[in-house]
PDB file of N, CA and C in Angstrom:
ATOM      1  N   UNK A   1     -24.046  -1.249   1.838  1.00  0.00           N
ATOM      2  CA  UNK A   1     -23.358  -0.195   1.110  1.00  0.00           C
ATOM      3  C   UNK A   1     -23.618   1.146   1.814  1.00  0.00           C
ATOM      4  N   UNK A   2     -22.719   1.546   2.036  1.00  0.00           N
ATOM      5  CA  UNK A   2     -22.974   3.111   2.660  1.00  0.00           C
ATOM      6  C   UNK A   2     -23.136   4.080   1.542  1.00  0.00           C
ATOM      7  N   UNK A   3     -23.995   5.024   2.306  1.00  0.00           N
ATOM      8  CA  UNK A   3     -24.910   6.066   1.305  1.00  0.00           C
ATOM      9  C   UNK A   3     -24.129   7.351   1.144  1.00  0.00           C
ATOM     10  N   UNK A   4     -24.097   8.380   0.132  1.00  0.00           N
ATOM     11  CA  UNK A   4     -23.317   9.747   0.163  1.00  0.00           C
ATOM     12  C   UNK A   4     -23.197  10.216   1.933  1.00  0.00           C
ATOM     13  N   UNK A   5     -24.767  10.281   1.927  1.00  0.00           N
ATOM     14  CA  UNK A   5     -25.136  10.815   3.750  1.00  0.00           C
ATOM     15  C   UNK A   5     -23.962  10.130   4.573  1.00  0.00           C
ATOM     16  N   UNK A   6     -24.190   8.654   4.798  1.00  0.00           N
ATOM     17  CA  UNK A   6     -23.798   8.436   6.034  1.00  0.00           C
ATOM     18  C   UNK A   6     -21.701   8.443   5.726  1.00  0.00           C
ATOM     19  N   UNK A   7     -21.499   8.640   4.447  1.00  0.00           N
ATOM     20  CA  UNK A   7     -19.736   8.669   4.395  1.00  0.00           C
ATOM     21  C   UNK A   7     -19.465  10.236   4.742  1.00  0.00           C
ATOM     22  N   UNK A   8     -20.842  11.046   4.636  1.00  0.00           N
ATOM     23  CA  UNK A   8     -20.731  12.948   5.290  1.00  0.00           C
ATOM     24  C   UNK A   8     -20.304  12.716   6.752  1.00  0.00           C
ATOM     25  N   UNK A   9     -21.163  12.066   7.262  1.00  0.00           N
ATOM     26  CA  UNK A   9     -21.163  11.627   9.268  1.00  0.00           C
ATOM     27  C   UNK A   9     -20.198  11.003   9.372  1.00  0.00           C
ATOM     28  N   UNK A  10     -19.416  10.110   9.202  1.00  0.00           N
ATOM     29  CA  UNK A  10     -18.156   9.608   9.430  1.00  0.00           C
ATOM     30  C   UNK A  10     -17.186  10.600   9.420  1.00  0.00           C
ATOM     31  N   UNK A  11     -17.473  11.432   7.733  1.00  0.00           N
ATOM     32  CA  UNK A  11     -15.911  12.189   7.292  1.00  0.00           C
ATOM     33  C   UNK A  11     -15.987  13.322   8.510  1.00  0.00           C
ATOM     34  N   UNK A  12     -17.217  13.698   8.981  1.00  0.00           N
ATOM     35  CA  UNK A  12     -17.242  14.807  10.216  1.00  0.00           C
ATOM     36  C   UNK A  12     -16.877  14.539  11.553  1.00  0.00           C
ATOM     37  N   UNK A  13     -16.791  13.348  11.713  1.00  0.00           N
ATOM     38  CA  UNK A  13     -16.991  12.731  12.683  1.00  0.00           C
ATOM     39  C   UNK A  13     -15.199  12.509  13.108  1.00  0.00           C
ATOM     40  N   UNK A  14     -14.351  12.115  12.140  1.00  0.00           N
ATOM     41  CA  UNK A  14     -13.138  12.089  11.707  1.00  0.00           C
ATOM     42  C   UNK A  14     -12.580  13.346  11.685  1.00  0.00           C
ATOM     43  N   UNK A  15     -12.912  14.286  11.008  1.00  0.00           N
ATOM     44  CA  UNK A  15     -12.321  15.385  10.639  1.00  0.00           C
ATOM     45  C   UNK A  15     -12.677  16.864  11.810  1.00  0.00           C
ATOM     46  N   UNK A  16     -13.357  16.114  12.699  1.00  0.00           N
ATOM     47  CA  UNK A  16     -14.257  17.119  14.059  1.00  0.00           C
ATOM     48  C   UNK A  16     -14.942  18.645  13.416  1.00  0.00           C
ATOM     49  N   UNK A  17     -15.662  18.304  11.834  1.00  0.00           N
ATOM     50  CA  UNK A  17     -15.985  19.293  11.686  1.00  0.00           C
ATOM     51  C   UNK A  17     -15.202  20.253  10.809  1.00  0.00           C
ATOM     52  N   UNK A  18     -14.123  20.680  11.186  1.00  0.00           N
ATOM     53  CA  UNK A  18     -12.980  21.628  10.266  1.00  0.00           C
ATOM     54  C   UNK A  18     -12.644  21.438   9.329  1.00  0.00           C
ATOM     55  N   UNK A  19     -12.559  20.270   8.676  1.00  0.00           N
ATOM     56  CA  UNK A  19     -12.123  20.187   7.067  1.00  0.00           C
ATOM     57  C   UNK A  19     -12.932  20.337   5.929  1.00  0.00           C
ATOM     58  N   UNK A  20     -12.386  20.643   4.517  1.00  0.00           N
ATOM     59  CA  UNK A  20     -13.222  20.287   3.516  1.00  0.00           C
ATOM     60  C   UNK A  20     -13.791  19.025   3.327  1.00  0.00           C
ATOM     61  N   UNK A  21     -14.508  18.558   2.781  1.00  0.00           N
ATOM     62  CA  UNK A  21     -15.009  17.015   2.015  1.00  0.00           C
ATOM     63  C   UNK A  21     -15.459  16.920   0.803  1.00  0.00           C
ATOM     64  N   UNK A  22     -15.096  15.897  -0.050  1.00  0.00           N
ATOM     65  CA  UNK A  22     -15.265  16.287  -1.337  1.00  0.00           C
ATOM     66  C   UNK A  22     -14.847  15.105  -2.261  1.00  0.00           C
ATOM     67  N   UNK A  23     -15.678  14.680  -3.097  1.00  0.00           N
ATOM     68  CA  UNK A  23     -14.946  14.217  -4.077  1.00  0.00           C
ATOM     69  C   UNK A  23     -14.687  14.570  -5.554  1.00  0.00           C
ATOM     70  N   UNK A  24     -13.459  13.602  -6.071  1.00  0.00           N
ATOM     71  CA  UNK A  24     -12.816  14.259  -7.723  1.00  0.00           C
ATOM     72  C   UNK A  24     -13.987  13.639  -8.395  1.00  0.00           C
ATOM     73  N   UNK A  25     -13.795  14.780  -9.663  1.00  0.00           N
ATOM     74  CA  UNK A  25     -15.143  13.980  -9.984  1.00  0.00           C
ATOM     75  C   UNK A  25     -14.651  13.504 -11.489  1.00  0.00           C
ATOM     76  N   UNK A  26     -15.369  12.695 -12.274  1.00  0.00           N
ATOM     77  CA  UNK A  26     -14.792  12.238 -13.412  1.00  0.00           C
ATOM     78  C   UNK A  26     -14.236  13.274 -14.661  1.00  0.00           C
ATOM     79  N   UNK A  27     -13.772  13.206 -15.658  1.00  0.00           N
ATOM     80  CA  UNK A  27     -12.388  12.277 -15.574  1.00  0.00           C
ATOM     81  C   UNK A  27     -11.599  12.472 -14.668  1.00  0.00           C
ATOM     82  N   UNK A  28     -11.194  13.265 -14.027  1.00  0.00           N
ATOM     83  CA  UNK A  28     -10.773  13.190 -12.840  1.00  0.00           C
ATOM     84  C   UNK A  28      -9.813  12.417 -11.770  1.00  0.00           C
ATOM     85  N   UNK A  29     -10.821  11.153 -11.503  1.00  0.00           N
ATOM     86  CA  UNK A  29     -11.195   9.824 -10.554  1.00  0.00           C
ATOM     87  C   UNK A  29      -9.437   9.422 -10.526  1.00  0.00           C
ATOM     88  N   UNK A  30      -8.746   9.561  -9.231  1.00  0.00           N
ATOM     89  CA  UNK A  30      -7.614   8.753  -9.217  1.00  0.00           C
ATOM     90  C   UNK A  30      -7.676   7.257  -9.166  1.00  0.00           C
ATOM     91  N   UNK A  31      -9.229   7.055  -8.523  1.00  0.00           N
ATOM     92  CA  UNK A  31      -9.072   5.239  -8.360  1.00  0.00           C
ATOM     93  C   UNK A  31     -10.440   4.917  -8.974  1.00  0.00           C
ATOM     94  N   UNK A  32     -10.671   4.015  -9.295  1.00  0.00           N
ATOM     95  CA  UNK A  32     -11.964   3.606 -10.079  1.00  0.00           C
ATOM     96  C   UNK A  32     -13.342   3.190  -9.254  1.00  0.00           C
ATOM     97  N   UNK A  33     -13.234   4.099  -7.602  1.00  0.00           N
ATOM     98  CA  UNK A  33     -13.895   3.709  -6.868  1.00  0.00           C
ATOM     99  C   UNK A  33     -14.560   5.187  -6.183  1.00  0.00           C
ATOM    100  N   UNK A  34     -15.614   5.238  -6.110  1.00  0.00           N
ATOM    101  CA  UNK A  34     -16.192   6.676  -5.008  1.00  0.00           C
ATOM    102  C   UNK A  34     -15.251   6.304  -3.607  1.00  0.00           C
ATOM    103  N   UNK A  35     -14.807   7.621  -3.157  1.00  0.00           N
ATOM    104  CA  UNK A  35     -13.974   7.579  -2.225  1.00  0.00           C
ATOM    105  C   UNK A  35     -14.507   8.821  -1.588  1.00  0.00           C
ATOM    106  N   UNK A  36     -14.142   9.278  -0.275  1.00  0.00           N
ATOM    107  CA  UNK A  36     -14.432  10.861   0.498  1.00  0.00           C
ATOM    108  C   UNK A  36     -13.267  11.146   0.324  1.00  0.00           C
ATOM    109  N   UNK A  37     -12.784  12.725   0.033  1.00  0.00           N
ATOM    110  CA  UNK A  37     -11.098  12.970   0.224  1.00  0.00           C
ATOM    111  C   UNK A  37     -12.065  13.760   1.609  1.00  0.00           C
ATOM    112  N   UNK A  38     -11.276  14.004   3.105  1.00  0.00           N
ATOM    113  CA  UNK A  38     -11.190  14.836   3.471  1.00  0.00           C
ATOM    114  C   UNK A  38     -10.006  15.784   3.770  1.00  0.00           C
ATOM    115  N   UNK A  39     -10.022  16.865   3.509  1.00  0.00           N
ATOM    116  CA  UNK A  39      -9.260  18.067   3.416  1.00  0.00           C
ATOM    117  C   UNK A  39      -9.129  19.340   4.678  1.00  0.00           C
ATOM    118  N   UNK A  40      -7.629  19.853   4.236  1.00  0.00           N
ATOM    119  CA  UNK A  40      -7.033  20.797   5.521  1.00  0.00           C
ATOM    120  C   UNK A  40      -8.316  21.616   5.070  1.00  0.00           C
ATOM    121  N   UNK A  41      -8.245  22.560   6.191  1.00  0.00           N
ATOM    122  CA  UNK A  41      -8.451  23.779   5.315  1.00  0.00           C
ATOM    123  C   UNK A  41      -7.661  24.604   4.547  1.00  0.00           C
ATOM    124  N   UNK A  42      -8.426  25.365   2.885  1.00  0.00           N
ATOM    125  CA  UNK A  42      -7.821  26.323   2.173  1.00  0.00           C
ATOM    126  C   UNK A  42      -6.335  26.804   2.779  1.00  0.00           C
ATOM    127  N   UNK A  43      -6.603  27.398   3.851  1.00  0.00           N
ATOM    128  CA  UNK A  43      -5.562  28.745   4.335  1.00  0.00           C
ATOM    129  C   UNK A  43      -4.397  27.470   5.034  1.00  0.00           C
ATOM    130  N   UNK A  44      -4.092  26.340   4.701  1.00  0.00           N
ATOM    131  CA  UNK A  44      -3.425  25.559   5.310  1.00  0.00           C
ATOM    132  C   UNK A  44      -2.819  24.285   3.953  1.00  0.00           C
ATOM    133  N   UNK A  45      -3.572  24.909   3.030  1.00  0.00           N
ATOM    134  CA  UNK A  45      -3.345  23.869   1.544  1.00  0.00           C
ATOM    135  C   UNK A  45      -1.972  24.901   0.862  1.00  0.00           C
ATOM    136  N   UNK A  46      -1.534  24.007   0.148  1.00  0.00           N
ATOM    137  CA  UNK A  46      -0.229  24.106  -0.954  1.00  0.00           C
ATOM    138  C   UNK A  46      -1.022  24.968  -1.982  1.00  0.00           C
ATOM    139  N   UNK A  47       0.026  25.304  -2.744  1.00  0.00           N
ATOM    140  CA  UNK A  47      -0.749  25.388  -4.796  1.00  0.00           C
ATOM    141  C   UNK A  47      -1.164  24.562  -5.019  1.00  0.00           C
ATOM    142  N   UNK A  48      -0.476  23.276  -4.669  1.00  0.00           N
ATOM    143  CA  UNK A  48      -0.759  21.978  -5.629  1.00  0.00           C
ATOM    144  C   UNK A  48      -1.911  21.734  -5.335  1.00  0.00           C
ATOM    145  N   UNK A  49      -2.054  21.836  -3.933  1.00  0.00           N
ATOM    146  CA  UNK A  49      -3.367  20.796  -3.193  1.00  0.00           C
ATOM    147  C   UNK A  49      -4.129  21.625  -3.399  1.00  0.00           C
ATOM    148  N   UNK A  50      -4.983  23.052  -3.371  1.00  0.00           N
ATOM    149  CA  UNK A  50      -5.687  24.075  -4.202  1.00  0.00           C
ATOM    150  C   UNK A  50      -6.094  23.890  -5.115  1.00  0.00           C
ATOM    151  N   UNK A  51      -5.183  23.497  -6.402  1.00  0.00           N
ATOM    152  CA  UNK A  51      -5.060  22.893  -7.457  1.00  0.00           C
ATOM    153  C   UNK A  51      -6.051  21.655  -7.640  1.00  0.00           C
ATOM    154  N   UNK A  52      -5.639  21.131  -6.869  1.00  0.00           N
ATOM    155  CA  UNK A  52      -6.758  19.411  -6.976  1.00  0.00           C
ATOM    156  C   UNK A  52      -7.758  19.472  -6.047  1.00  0.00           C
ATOM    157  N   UNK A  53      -8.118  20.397  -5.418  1.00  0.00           N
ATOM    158  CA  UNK A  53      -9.028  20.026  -4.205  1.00  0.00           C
ATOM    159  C   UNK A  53      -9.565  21.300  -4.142  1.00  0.00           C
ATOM    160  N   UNK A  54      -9.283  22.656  -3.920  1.00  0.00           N
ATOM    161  CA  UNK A  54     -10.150  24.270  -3.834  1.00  0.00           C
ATOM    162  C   UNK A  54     -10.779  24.510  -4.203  1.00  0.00           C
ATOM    163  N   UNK A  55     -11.469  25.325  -3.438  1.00  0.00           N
ATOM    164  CA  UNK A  55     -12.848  25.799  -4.575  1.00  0.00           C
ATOM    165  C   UNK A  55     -13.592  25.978  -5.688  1.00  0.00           C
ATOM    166  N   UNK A  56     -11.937  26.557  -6.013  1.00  0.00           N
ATOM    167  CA  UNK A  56     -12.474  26.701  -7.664  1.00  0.00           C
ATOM    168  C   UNK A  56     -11.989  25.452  -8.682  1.00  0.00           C
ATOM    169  N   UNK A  57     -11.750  24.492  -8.139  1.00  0.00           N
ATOM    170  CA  UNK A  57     -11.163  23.699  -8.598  1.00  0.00           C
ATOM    171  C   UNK A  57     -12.395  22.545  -9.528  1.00  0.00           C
ATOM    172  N   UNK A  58     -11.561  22.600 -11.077  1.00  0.00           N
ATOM    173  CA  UNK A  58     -12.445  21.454 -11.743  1.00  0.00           C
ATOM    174  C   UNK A  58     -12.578  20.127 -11.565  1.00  0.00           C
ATOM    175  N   UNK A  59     -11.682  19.474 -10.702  1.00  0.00           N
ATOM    176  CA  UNK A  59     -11.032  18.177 -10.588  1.00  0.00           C
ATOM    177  C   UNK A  59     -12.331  17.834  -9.105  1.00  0.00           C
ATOM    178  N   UNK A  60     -12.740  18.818  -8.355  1.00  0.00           N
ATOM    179  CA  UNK A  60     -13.333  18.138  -7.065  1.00  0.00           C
ATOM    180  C   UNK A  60     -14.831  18.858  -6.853  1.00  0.00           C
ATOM    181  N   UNK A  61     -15.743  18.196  -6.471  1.00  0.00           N
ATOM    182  CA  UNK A  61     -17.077  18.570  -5.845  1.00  0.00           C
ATOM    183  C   UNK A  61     -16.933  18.815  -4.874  1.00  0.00           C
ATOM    184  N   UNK A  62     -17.444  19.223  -3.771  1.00  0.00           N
ATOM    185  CA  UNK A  62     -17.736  19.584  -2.500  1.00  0.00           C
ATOM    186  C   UNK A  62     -18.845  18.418  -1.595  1.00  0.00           C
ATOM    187  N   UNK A  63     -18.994  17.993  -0.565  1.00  0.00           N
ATOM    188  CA  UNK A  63     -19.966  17.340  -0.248  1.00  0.00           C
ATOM    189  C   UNK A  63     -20.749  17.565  -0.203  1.00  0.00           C
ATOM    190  N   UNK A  64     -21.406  19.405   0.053  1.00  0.00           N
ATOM    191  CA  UNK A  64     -22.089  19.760  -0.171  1.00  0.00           C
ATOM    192  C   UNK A  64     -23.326  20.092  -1.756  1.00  0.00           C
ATOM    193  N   UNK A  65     -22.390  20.139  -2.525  1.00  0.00           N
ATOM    194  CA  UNK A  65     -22.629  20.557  -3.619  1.00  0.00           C
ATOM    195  C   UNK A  65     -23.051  19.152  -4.441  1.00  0.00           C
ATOM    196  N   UNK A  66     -22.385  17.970  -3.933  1.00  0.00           N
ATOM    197  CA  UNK A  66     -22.628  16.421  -4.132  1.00  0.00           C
ATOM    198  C   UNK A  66     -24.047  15.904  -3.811  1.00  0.00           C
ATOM    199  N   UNK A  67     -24.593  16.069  -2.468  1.00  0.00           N
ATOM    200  CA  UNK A  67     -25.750  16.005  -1.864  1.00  0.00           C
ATOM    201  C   UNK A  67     -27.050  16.748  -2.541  1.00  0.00           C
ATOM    202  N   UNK A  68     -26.501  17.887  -3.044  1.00  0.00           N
ATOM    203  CA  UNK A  68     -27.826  18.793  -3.138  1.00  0.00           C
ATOM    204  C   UNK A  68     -27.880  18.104  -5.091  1.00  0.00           C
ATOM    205  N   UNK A  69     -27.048  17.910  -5.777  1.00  0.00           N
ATOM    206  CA  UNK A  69     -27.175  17.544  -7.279  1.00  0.00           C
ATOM    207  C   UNK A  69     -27.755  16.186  -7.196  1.00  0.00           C
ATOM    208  N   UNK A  70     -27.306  15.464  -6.115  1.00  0.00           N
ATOM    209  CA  UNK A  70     -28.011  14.135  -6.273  1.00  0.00           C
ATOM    210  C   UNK A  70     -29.462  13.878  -5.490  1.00  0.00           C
ATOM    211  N   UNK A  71     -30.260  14.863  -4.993  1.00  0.00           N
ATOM    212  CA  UNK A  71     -31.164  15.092  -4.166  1.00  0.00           C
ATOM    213  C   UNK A  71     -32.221  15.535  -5.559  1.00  0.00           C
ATOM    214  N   UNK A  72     -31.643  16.642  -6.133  1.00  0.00           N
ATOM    215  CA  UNK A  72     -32.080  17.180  -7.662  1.00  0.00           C
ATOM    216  C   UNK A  72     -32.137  16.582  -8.477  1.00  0.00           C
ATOM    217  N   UNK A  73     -31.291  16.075  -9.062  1.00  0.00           N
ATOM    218  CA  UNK A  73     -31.314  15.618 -10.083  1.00  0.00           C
ATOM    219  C   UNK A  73     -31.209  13.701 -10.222  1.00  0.00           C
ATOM    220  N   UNK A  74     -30.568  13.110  -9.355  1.00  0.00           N
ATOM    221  CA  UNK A  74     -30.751  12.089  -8.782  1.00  0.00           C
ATOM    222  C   UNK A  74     -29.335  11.573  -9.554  1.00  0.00           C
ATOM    223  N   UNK A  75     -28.532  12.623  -9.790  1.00  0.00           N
ATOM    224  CA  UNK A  75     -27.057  12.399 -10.506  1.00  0.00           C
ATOM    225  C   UNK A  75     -25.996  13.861 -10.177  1.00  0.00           C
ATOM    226  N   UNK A  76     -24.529  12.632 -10.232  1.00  0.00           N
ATOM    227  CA  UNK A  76     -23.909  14.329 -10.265  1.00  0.00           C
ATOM    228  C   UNK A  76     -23.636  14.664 -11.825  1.00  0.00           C
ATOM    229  N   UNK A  77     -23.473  16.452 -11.947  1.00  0.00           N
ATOM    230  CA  UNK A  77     -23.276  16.269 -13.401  1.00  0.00           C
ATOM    231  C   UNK A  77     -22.024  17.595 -13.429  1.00  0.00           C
TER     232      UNK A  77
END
């Protein structure tokens, strides 16, 4: 089973670095499975895709922000 970590090194590895990474987080979940979305960047996203995926967005975590809650707390919340 691959770990949060090693689906970060792939999605970078894929994405050469430049994109967001992130997943939706529940209720949320389009598929009933942990998945990586990787993402354009912001200044290259729609409304829509902003919408489901940006910063400020309720629907998605960050990989970053994924790593450090489950390092803490040993959950995302």
């Amino acid at each position: 089973m691959l770990s949060v970590e090693r689906m970060e090194e792939i999605g970078k590895n894929i994405a050469e670095g430049r994109k967001r990474m992130g997943f939706h987080m529940p209720p949320f979940s389009s598929v009933p499975h942990l998945h990586l979305h990787v993402i354009a960047p912001a200044s290259q996203m729609s409304i829509r895709s902003l919408s489901h995926y940006g910063p400020q967005s309720y629907w998605f975590i960050t990989m970053d922000r994924m790593v450090q809650q489950l390092r803490t707390h040993n959950q995302v919340k």
